[in-house]
C-alpha atoms as a PDB file:
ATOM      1  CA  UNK A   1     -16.604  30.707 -17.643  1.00  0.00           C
ATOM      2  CA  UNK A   2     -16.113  30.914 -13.739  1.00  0.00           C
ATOM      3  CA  UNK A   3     -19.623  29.559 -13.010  1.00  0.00           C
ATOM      4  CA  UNK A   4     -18.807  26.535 -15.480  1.00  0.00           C
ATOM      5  CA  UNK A   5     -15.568  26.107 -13.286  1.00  0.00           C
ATOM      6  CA  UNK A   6     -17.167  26.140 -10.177  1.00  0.00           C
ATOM      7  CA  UNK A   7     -19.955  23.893 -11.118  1.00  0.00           C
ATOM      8  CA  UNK A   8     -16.900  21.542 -12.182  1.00  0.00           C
ATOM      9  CA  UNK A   9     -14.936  21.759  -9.311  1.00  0.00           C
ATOM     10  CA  UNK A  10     -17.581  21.600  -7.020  1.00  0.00           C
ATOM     11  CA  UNK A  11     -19.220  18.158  -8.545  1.00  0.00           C
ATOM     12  CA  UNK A  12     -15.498  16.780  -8.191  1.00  0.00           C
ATOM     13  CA  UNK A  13     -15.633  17.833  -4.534  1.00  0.00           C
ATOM     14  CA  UNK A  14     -18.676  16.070  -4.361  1.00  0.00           C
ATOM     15  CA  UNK A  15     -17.780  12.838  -5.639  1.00  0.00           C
ATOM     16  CA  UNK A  16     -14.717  12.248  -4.052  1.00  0.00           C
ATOM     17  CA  UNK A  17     -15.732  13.273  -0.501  1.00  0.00           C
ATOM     18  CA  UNK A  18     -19.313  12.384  -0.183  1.00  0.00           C
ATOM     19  CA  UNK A  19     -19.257   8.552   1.186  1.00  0.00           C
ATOM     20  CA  UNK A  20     -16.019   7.591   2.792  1.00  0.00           C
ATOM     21  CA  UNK A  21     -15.437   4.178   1.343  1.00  0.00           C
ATOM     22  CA  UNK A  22     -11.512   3.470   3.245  1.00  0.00           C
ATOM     23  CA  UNK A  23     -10.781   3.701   6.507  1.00  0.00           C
ATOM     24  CA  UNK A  24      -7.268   5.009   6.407  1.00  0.00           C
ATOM     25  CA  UNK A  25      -6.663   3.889  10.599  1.00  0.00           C
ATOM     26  CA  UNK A  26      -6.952   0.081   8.774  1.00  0.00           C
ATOM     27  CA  UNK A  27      -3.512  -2.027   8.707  1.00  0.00           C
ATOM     28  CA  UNK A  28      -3.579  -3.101   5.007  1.00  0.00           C
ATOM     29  CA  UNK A  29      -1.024  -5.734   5.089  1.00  0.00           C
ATOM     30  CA  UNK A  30      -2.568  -7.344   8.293  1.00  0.00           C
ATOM     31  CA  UNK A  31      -6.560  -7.463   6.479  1.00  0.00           C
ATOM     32  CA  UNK A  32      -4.060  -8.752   3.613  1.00  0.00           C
ATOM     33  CA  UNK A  33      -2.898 -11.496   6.090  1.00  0.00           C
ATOM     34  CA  UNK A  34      -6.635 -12.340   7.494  1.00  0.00           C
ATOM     35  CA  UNK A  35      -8.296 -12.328   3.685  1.00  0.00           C
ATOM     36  CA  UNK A  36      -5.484 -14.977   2.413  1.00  0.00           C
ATOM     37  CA  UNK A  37      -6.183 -17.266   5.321  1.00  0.00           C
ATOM     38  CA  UNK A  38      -9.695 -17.114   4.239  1.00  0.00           C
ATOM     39  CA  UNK A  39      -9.115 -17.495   0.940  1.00  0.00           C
ATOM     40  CA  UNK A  40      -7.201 -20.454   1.253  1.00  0.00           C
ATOM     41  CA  UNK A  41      -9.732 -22.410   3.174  1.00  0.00           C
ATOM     42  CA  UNK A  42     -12.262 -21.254   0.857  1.00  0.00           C
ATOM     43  CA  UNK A  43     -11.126 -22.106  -2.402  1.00  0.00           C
ATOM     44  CA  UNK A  44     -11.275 -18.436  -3.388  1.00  0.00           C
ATOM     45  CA  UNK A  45      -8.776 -15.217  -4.373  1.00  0.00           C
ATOM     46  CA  UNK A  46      -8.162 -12.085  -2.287  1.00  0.00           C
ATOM     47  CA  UNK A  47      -9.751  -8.969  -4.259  1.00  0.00           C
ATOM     48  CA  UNK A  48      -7.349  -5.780  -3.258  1.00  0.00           C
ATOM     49  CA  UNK A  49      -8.451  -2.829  -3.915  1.00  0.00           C
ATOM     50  CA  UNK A  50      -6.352   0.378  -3.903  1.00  0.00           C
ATOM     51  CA  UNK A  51      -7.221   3.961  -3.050  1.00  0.00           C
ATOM     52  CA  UNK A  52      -8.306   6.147  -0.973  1.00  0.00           C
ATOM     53  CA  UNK A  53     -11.243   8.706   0.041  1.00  0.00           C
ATOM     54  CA  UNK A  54     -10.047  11.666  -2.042  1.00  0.00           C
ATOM     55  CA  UNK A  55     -10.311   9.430  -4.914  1.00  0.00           C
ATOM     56  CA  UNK A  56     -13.556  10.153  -6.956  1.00  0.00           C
ATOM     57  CA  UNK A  57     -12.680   6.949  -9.591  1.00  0.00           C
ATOM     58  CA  UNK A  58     -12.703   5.155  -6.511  1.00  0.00           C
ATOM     59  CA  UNK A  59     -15.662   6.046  -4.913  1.00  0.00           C
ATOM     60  CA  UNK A  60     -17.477   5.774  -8.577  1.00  0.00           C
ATOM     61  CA  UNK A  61     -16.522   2.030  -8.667  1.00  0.00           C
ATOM     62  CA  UNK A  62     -17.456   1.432  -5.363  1.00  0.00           C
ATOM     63  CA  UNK A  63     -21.206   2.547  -5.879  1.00  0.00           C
ATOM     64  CA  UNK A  64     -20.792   0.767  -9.501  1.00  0.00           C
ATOM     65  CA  UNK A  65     -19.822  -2.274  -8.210  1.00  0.00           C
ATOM     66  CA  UNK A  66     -22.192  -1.858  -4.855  1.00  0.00           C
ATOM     67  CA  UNK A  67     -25.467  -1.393  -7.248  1.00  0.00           C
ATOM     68  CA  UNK A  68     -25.069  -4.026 -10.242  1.00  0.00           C
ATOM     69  CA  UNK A  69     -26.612  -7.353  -8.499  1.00  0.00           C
ATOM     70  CA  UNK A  70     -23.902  -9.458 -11.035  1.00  0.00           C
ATOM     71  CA  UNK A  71     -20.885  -7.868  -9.814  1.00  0.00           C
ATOM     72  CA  UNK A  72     -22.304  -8.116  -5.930  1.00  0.00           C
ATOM     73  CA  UNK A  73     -22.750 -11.623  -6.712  1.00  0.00           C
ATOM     74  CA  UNK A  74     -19.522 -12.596  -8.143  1.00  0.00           C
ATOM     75  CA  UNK A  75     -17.516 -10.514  -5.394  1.00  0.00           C
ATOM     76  CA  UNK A  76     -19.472 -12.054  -2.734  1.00  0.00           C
ATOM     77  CA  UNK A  77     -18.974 -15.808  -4.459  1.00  0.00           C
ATOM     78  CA  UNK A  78     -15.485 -15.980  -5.560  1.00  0.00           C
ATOM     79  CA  UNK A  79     -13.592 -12.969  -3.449  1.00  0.00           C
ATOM     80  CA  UNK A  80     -12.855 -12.197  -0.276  1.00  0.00           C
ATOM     81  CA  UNK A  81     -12.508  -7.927  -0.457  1.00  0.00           C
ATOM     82  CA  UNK A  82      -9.742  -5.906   0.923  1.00  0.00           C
ATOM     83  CA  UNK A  83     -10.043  -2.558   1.264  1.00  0.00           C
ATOM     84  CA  UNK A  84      -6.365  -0.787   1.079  1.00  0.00           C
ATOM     85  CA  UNK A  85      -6.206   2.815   1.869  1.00  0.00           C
ATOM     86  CA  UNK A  86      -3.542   5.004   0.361  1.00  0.00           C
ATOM     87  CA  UNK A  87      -3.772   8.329   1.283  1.00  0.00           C
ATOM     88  CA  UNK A  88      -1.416  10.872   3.450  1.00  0.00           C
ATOM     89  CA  UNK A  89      -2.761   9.656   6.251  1.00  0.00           C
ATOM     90  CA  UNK A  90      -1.908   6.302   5.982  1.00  0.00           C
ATOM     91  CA  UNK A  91      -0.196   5.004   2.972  1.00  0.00           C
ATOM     92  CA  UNK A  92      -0.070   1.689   4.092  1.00  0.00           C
ATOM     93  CA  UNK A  93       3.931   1.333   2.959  1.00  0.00           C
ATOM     94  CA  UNK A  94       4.390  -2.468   4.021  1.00  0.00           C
ATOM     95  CA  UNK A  95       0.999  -3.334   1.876  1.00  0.00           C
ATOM     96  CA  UNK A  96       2.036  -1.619  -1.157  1.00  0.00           C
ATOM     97  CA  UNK A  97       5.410  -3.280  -1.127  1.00  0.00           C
ATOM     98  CA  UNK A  98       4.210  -6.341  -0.450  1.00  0.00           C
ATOM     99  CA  UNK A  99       1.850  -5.989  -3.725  1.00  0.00           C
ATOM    100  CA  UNK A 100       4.712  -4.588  -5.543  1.00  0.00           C
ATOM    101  CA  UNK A 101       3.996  -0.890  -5.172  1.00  0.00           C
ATOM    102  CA  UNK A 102       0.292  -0.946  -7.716  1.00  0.00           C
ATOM    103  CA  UNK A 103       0.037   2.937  -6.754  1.00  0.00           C
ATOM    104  CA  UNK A 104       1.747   3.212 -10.301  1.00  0.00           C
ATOM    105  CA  UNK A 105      -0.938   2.178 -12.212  1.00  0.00           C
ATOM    106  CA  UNK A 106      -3.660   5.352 -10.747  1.00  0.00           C
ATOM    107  CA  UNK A 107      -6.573   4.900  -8.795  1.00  0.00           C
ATOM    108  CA  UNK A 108      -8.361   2.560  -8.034  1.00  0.00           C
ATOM    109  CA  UNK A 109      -6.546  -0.318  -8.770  1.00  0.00           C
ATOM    110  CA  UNK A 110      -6.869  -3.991  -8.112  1.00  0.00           C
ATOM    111  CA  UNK A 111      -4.584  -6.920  -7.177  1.00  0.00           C
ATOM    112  CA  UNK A 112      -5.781 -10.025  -7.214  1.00  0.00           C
ATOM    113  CA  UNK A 113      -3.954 -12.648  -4.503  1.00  0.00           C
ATOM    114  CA  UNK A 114      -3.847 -16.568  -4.559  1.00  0.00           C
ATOM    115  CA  UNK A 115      -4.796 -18.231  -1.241  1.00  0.00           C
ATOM    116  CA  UNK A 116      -0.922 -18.578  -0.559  1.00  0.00           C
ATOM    117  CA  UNK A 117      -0.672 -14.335  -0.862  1.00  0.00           C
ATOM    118  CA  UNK A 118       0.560 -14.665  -4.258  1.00  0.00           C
ATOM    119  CA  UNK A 119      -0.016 -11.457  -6.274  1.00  0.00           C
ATOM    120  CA  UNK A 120      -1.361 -12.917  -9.556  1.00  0.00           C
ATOM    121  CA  UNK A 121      -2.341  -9.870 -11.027  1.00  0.00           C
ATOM    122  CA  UNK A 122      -2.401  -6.141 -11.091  1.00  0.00           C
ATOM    123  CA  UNK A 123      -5.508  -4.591 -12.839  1.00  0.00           C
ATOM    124  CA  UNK A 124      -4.773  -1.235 -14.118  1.00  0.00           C
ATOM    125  CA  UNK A 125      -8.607   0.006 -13.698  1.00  0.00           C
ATOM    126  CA  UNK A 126      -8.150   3.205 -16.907  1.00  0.00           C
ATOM    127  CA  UNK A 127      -9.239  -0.268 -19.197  1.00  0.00           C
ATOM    128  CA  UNK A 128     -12.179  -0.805 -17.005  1.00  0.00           C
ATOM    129  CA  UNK A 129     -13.770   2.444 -17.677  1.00  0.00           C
ATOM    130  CA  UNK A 130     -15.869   3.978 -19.713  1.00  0.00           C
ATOM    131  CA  UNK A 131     -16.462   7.342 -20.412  1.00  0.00           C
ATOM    132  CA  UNK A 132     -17.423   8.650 -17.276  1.00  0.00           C
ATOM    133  CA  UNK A 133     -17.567   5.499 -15.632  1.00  0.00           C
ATOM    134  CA  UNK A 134     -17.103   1.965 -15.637  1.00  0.00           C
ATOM    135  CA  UNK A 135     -17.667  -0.777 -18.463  1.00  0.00           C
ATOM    136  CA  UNK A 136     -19.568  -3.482 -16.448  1.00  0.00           C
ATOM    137  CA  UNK A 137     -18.896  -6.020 -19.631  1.00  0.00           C
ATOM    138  CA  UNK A 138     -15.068  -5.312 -18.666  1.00  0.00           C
ATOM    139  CA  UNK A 139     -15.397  -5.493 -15.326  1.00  0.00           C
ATOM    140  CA  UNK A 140     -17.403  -8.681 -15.291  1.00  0.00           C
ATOM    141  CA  UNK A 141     -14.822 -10.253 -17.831  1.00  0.00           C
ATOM    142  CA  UNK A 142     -11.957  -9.046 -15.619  1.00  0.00           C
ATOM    143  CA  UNK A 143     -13.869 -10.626 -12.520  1.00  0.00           C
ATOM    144  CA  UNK A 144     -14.604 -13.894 -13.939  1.00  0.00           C
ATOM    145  CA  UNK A 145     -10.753 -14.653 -15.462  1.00  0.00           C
ATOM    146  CA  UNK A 146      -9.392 -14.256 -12.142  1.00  0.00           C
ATOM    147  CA  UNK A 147     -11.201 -16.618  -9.889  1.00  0.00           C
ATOM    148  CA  UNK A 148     -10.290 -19.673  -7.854  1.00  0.00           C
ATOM    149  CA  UNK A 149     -12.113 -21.994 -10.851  1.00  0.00           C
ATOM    150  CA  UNK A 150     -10.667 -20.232 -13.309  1.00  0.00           C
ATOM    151  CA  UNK A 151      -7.044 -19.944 -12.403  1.00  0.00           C
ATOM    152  CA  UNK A 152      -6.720 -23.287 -11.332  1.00  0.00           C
ATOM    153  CA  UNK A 153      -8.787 -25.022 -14.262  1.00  0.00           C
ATOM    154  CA  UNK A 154      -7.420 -28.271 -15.939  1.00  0.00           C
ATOM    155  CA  UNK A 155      -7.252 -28.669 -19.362  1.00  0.00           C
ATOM    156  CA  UNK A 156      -9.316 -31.591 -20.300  1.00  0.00           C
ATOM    157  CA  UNK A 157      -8.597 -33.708 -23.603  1.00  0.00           C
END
């Protein structure tokens, strides 16, 4: 039973601090401030994503995300990405008011911004997963309902 326990902790250990994925020195609100300027002359939404590198769910979704070619793609054609570290070291306070405090969904978890740095939605990431991991069907889905075309699509008669 203590070997089992071990094993356990130790893969958790290894998940959540083998690649740091945040920087927790980063100003969230002011890569906030730079992605919706972007966005807006882009015609595209501000991805936020929430968490921190002593998160192993966020660390999973960022090697998910990283290695499946239609995510990548989708990310890289409708998003710009903002990284948002919450962690003792820096819990980024005036970021996670601004996005009405999203630490109370878990970790990871994603905002999605207009080009004007309107929070249009909160994505509570539990209904992304999976198992052990993430449902790339969901994820896609969630992706694709949330983009510039999308939100802003005209009903045609």
């Amino acid at each position: 039973m203590k070997i089992r326990f071990i094993v356990i902790l130790t893969s958790f250990w290894f998940l959540a601090y083998a690649d740091e994925v945040y920087d927790p020195s980063v100003d969230a609100m002011a890569e906030i401030t730079r992605a919706v300027t972007i966005a807006k002359k882009s015609n595209k939404h501000v991805f936020v994503k929430v968490g921190g590198n002593w998160c192993g769910w966020c660390k999973l979704y960022d090697k998910f995300s990283s290695a499946d070619e239609d995510i990548s793609l989708i990310m890289i054609d409708e998003y710009i990405t903002v990284l948002a570290n919450w962690s003792p070291e820096n819990r980024n306070l005036e970021a996670m008011n601004y996005l009405g405090t999203p630490q109370r969904f878990g970790y990871p978890v994603f905002i999605i911004l207009d080009g004007n740095g309107n929070v249009l939605h909160t994505q509570d990431t539990a209904l992304l997963e999976e198992g052990r991991g993430y449902n790339k069907n969901h994820v896609l889905r969630f992706l694709k309902v949330w983009t510039y075309s999308a939100v802003n699509a005209k009903i045609k008669e």
